[in-house]
PDB file of N, CA and C in Angstrom:
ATOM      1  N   UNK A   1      37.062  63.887 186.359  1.00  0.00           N
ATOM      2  CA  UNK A   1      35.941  63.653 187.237  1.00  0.00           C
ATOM      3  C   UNK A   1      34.900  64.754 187.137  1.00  0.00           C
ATOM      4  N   UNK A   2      35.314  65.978 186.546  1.00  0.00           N
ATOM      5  CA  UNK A   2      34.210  66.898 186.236  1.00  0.00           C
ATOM      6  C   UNK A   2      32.879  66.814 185.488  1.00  0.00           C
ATOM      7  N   UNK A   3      32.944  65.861 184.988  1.00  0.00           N
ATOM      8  CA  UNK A   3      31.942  64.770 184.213  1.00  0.00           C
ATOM      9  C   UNK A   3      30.723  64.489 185.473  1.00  0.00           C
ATOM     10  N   UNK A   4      31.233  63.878 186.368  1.00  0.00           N
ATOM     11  CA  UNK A   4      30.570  63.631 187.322  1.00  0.00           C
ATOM     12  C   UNK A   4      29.984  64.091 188.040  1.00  0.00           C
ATOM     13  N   UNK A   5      30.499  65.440 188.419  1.00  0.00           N
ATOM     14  CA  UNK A   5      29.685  66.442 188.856  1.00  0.00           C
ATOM     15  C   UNK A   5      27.929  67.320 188.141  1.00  0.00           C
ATOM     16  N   UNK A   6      28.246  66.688 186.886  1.00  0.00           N
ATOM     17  CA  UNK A   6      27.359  67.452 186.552  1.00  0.00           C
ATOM     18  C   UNK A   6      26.357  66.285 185.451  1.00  0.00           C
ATOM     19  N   UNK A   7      25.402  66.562 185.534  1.00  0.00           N
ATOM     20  CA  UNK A   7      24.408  65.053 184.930  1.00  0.00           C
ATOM     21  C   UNK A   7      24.356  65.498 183.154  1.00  0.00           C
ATOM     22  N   UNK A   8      24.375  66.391 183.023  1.00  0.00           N
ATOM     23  CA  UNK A   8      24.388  67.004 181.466  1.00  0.00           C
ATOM     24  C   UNK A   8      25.405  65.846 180.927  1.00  0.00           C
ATOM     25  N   UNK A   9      25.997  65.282 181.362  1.00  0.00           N
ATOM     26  CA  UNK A   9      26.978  64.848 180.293  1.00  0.00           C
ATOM     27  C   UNK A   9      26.342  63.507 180.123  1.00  0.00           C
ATOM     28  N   UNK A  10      26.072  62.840 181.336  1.00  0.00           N
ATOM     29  CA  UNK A  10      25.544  61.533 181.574  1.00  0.00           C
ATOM     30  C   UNK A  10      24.625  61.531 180.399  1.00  0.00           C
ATOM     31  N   UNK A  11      23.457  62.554 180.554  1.00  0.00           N
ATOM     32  CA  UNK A  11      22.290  62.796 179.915  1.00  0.00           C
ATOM     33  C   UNK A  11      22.715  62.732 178.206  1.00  0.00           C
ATOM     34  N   UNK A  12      23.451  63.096 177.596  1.00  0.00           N
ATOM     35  CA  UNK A  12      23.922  63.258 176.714  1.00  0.00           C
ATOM     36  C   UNK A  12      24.555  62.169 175.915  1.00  0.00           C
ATOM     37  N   UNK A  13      25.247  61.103 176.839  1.00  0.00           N
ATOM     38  CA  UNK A  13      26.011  60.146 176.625  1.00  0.00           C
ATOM     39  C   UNK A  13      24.140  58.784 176.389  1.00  0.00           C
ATOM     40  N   UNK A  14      23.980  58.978 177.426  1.00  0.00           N
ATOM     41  CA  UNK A  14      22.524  57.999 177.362  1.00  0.00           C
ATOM     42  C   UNK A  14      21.619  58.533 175.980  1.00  0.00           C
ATOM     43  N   UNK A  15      21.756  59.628 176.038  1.00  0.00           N
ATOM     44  CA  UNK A  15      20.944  59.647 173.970  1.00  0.00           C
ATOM     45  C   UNK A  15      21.469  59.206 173.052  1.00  0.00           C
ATOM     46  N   UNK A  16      22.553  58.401 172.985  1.00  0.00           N
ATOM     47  CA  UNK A  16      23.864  58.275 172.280  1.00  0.00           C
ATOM     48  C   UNK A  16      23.854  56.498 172.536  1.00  0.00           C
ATOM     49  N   UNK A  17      23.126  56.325 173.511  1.00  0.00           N
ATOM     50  CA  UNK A  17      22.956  54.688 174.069  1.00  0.00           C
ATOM     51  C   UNK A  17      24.387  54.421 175.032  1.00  0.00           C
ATOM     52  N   UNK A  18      25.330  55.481 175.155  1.00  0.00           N
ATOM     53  CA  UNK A  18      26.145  54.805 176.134  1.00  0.00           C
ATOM     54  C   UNK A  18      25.764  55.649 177.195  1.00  0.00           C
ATOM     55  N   UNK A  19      26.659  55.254 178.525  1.00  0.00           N
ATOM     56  CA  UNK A  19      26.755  56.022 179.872  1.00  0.00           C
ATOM     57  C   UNK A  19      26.100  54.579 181.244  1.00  0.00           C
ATOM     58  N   UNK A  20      26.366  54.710 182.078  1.00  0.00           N
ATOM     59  CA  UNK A  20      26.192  53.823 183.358  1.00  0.00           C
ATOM     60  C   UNK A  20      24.950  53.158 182.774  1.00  0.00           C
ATOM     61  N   UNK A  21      25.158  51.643 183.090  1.00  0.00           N
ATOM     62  CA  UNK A  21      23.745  50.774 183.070  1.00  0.00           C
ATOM     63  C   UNK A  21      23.319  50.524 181.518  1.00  0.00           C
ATOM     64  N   UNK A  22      24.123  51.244 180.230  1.00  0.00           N
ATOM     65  CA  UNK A  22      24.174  50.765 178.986  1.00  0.00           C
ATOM     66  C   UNK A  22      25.889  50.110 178.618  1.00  0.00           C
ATOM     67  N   UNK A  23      25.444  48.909 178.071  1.00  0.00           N
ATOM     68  CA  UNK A  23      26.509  48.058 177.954  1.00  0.00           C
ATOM     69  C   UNK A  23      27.000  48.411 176.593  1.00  0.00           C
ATOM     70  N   UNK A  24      27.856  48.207 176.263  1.00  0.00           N
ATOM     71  CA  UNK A  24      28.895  48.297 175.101  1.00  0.00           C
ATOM     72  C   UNK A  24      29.824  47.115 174.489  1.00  0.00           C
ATOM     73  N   UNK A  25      30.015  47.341 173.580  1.00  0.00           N
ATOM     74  CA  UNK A  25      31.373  46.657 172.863  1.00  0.00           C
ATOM     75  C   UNK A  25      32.152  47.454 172.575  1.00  0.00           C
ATOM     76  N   UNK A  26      34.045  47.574 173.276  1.00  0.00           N
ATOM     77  CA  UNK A  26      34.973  48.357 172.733  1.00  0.00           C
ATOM     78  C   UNK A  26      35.734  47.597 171.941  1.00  0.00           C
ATOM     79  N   UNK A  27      36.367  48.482 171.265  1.00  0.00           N
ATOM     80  CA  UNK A  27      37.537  47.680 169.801  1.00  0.00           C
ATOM     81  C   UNK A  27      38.485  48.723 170.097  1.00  0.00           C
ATOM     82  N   UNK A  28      39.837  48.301 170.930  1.00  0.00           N
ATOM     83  CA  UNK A  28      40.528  49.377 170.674  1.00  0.00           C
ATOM     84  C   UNK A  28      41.828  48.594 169.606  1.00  0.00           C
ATOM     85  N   UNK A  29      42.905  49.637 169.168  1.00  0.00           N
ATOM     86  CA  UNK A  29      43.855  49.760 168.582  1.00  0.00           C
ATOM     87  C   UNK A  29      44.924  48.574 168.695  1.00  0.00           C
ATOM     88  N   UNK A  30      46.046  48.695 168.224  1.00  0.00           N
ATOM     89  CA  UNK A  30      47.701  47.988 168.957  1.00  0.00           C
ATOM     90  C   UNK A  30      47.660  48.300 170.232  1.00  0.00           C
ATOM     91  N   UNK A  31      47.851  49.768 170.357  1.00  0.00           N
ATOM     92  CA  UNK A  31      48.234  50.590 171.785  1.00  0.00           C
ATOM     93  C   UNK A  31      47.615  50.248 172.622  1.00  0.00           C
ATOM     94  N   UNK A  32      46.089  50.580 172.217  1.00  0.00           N
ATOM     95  CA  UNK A  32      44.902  50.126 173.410  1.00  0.00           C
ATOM     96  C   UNK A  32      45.017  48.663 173.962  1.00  0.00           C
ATOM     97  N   UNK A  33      45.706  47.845 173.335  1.00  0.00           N
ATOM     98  CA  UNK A  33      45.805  46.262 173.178  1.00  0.00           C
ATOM     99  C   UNK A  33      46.764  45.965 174.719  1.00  0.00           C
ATOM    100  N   UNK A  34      47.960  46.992 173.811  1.00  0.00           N
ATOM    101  CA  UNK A  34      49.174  47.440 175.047  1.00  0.00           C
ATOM    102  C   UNK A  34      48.455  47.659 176.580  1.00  0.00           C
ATOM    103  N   UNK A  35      47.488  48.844 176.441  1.00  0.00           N
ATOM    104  CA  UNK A  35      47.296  49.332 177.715  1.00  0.00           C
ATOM    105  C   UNK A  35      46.576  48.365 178.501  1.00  0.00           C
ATOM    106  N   UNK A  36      45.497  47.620 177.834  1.00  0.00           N
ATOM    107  CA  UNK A  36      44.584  46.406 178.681  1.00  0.00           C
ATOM    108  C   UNK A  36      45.569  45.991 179.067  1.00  0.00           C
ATOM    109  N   UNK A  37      46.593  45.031 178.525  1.00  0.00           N
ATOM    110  CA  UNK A  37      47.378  44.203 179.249  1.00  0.00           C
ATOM    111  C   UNK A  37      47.973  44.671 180.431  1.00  0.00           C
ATOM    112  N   UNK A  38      48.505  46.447 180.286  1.00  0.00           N
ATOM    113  CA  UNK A  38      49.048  47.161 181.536  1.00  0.00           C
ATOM    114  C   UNK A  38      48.125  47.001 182.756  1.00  0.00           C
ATOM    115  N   UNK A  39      46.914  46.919 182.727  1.00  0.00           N
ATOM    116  CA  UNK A  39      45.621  47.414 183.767  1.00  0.00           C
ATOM    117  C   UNK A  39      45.313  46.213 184.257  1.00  0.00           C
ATOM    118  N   UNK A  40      45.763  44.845 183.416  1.00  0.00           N
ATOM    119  CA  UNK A  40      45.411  43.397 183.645  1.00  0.00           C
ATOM    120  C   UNK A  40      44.735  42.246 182.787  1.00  0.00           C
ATOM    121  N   UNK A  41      43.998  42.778 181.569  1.00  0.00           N
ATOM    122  CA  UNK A  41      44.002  41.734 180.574  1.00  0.00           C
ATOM    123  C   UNK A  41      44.448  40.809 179.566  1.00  0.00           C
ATOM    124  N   UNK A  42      44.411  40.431 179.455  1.00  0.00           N
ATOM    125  CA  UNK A  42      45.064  38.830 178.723  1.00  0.00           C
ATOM    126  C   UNK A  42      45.929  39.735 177.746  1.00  0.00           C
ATOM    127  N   UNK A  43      46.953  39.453 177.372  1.00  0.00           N
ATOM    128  CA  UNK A  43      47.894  39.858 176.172  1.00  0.00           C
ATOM    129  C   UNK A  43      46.689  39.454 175.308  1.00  0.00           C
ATOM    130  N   UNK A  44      46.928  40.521 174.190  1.00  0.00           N
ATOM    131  CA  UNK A  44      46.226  40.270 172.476  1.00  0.00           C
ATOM    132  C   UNK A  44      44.831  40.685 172.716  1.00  0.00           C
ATOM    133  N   UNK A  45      44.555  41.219 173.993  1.00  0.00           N
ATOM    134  CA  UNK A  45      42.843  41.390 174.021  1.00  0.00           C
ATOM    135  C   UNK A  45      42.946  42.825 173.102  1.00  0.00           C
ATOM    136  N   UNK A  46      41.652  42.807 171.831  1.00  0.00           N
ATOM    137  CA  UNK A  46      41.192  43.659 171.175  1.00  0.00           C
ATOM    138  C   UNK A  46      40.026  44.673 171.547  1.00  0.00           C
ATOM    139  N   UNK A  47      39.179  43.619 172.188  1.00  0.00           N
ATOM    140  CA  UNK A  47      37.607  43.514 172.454  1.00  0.00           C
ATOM    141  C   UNK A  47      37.266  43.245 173.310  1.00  0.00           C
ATOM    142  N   UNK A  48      36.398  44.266 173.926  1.00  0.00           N
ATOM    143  CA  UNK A  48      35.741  44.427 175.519  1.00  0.00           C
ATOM    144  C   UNK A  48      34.305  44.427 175.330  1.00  0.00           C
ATOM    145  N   UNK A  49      33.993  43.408 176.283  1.00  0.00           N
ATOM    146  CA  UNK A  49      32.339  43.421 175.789  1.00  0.00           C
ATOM    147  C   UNK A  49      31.828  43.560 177.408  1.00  0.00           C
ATOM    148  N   UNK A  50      30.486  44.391 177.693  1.00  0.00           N
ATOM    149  CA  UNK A  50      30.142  44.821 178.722  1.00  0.00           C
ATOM    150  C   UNK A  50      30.459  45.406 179.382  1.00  0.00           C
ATOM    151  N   UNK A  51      31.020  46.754 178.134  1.00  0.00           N
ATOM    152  CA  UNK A  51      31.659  47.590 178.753  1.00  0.00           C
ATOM    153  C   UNK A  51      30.634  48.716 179.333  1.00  0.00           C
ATOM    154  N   UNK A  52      30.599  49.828 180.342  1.00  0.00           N
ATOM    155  CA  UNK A  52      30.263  50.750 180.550  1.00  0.00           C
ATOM    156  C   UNK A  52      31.133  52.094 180.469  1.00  0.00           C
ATOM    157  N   UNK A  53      30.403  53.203 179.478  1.00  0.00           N
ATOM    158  CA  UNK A  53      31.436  54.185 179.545  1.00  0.00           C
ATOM    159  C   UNK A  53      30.912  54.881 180.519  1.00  0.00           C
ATOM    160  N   UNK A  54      31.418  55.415 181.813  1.00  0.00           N
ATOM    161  CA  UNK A  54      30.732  56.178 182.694  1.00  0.00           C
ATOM    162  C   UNK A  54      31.042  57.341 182.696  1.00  0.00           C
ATOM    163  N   UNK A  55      32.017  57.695 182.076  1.00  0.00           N
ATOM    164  CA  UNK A  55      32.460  59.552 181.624  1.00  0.00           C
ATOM    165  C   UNK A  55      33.418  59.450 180.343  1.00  0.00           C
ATOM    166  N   UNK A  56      33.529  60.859 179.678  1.00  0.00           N
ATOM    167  CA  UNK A  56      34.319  60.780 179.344  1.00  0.00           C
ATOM    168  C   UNK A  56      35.054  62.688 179.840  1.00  0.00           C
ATOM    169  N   UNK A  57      36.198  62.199 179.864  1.00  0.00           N
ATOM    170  CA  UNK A  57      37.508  63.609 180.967  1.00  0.00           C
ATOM    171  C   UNK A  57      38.262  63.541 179.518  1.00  0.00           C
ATOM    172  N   UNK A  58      38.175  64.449 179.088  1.00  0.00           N
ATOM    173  CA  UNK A  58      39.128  65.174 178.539  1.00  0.00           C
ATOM    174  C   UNK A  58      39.434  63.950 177.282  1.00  0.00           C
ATOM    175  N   UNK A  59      41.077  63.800 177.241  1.00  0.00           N
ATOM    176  CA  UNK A  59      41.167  62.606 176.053  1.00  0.00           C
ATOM    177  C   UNK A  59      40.878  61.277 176.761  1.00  0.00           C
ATOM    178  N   UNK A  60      40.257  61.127 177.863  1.00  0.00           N
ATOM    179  CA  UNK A  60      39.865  59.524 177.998  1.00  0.00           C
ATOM    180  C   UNK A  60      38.690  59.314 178.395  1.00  0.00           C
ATOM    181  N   UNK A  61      38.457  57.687 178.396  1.00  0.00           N
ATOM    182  CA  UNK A  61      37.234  57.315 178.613  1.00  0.00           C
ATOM    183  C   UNK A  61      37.384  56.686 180.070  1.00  0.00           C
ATOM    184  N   UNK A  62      36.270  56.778 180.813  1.00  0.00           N
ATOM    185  CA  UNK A  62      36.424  56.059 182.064  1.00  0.00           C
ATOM    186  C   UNK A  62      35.483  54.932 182.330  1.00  0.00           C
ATOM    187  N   UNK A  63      35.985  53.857 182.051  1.00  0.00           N
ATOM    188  CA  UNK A  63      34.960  52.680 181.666  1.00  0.00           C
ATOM    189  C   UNK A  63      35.310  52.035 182.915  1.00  0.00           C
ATOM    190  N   UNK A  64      34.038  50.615 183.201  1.00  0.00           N
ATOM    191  CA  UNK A  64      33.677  50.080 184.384  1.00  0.00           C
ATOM    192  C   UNK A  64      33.238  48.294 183.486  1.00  0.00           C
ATOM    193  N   UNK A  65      34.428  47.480 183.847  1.00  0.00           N
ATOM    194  CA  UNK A  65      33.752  46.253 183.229  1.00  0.00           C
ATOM    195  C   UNK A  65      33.980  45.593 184.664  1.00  0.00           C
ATOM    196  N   UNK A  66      32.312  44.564 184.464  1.00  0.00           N
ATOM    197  CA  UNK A  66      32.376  44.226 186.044  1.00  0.00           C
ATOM    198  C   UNK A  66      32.589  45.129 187.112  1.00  0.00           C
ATOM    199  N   UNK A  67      33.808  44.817 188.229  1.00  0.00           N
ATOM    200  CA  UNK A  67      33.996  45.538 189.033  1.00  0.00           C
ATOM    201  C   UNK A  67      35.362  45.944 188.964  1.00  0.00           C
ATOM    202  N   UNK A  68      35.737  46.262 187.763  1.00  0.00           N
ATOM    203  CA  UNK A  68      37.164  47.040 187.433  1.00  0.00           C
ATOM    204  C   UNK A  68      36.577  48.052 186.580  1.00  0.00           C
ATOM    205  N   UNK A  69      37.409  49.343 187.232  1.00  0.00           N
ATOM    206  CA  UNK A  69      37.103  50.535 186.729  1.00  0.00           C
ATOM    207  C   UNK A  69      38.290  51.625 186.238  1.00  0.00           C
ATOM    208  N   UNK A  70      38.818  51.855 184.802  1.00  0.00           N
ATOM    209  CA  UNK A  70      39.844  51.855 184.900  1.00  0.00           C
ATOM    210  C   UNK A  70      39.320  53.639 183.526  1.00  0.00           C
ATOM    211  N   UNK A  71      40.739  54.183 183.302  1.00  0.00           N
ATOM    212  CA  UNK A  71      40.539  55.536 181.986  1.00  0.00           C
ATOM    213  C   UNK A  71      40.991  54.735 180.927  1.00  0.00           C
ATOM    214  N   UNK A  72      40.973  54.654 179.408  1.00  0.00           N
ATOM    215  CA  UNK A  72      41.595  54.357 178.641  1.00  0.00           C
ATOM    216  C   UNK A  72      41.510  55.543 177.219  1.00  0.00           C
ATOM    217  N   UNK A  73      42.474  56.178 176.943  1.00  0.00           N
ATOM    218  CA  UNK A  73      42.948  57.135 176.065  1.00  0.00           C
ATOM    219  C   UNK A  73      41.798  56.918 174.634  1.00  0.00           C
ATOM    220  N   UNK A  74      40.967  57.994 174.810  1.00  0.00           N
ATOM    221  CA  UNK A  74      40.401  58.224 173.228  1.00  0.00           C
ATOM    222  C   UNK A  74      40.973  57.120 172.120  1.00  0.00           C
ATOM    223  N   UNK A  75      42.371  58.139 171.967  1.00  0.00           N
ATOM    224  CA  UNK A  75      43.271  57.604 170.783  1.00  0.00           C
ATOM    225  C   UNK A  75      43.401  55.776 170.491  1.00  0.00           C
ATOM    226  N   UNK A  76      42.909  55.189 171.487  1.00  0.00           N
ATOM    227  CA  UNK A  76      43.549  54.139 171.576  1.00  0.00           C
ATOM    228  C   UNK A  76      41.902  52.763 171.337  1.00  0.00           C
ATOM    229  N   UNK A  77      41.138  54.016 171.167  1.00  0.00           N
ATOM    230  CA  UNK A  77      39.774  53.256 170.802  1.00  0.00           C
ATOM    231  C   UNK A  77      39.543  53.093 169.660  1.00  0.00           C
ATOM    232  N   UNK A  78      39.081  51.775 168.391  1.00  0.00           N
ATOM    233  CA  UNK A  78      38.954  52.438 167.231  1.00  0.00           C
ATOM    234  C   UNK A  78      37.470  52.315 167.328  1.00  0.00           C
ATOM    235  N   UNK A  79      36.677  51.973 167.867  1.00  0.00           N
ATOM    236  CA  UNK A  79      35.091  51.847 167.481  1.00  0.00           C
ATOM    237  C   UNK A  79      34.204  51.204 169.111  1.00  0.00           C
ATOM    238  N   UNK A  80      33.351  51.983 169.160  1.00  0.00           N
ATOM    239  CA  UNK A  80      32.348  51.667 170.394  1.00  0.00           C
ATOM    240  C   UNK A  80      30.699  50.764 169.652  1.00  0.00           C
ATOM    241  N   UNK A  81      30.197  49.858 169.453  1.00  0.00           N
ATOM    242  CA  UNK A  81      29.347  49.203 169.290  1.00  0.00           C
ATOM    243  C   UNK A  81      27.704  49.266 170.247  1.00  0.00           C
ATOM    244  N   UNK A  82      27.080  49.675 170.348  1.00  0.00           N
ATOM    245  CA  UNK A  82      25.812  49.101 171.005  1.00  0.00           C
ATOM    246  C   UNK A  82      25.771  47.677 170.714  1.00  0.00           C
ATOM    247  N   UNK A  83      24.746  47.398 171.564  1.00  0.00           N
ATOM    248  CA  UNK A  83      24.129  45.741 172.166  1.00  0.00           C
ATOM    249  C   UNK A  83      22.777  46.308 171.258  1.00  0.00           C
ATOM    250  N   UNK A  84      22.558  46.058 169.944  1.00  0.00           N
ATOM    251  CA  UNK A  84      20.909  46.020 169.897  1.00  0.00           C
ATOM    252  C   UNK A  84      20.256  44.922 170.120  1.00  0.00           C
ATOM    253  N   UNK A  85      19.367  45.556 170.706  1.00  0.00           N
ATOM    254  CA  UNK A  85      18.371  44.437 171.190  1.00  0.00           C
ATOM    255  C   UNK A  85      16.729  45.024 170.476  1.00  0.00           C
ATOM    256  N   UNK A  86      17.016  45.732 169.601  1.00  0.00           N
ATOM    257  CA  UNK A  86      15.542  46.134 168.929  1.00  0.00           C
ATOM    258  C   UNK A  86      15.839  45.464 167.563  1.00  0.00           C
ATOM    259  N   UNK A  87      16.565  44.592 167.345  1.00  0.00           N
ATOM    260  CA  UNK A  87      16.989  44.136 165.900  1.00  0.00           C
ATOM    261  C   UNK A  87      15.919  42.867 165.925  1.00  0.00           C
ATOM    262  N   UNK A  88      15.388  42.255 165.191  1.00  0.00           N
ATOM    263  CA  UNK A  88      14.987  41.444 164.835  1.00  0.00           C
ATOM    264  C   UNK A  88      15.851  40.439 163.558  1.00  0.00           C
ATOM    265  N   UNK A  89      15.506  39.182 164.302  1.00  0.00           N
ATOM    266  CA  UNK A  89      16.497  38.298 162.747  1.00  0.00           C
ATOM    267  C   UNK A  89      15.094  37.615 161.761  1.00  0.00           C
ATOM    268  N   UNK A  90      15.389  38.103 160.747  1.00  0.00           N
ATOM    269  CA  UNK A  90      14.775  37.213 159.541  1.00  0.00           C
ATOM    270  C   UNK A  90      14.928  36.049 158.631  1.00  0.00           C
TER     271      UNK A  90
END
């Protein structure tokens, strides 16, 4: 939660396009697969979309989808995605 206390990190995370009010796509691991299901998502979920990372503490992330707000272990993430919306299709 020391994250929270202090806006430097927020600030830091938002140049980066994540942090509160920027949405995401997570891809985590096997494990990470494991842990959603522990916290409440569907067995086999890979992929989290609309995610918010709102800190990150130490080895985890503290993400907010909807109105579940839960940590999930670095290790267990393999890739974070932006939403572009400055892309144009040709």
């Amino acid at each position: 939660m020391a994250d929270r206390f202090s806006d430097l990190s927020m600030k830091l995370m938002n140049r980066y396009g994540v942090g509160e009010g920027k949405e995401v796509i997570l891809v985590v691991n096997e494990k990470g697969s494991k842990t959603l299901k522990d916290v409440g998502f569907a067995e086999g979920t890979w992929r989290l979309e609309k995610v918010n990372i709102l800190s990150k503490m130490g080895d985890h992330y503290f993400v907010k989808i909807g109105p579940h707000s839960f940590t999930l272990p670095k290790s267990e993430v393999e890739s974070i995605h932006r939403y572009n919306t400055d892309v144009t299709t040709r």
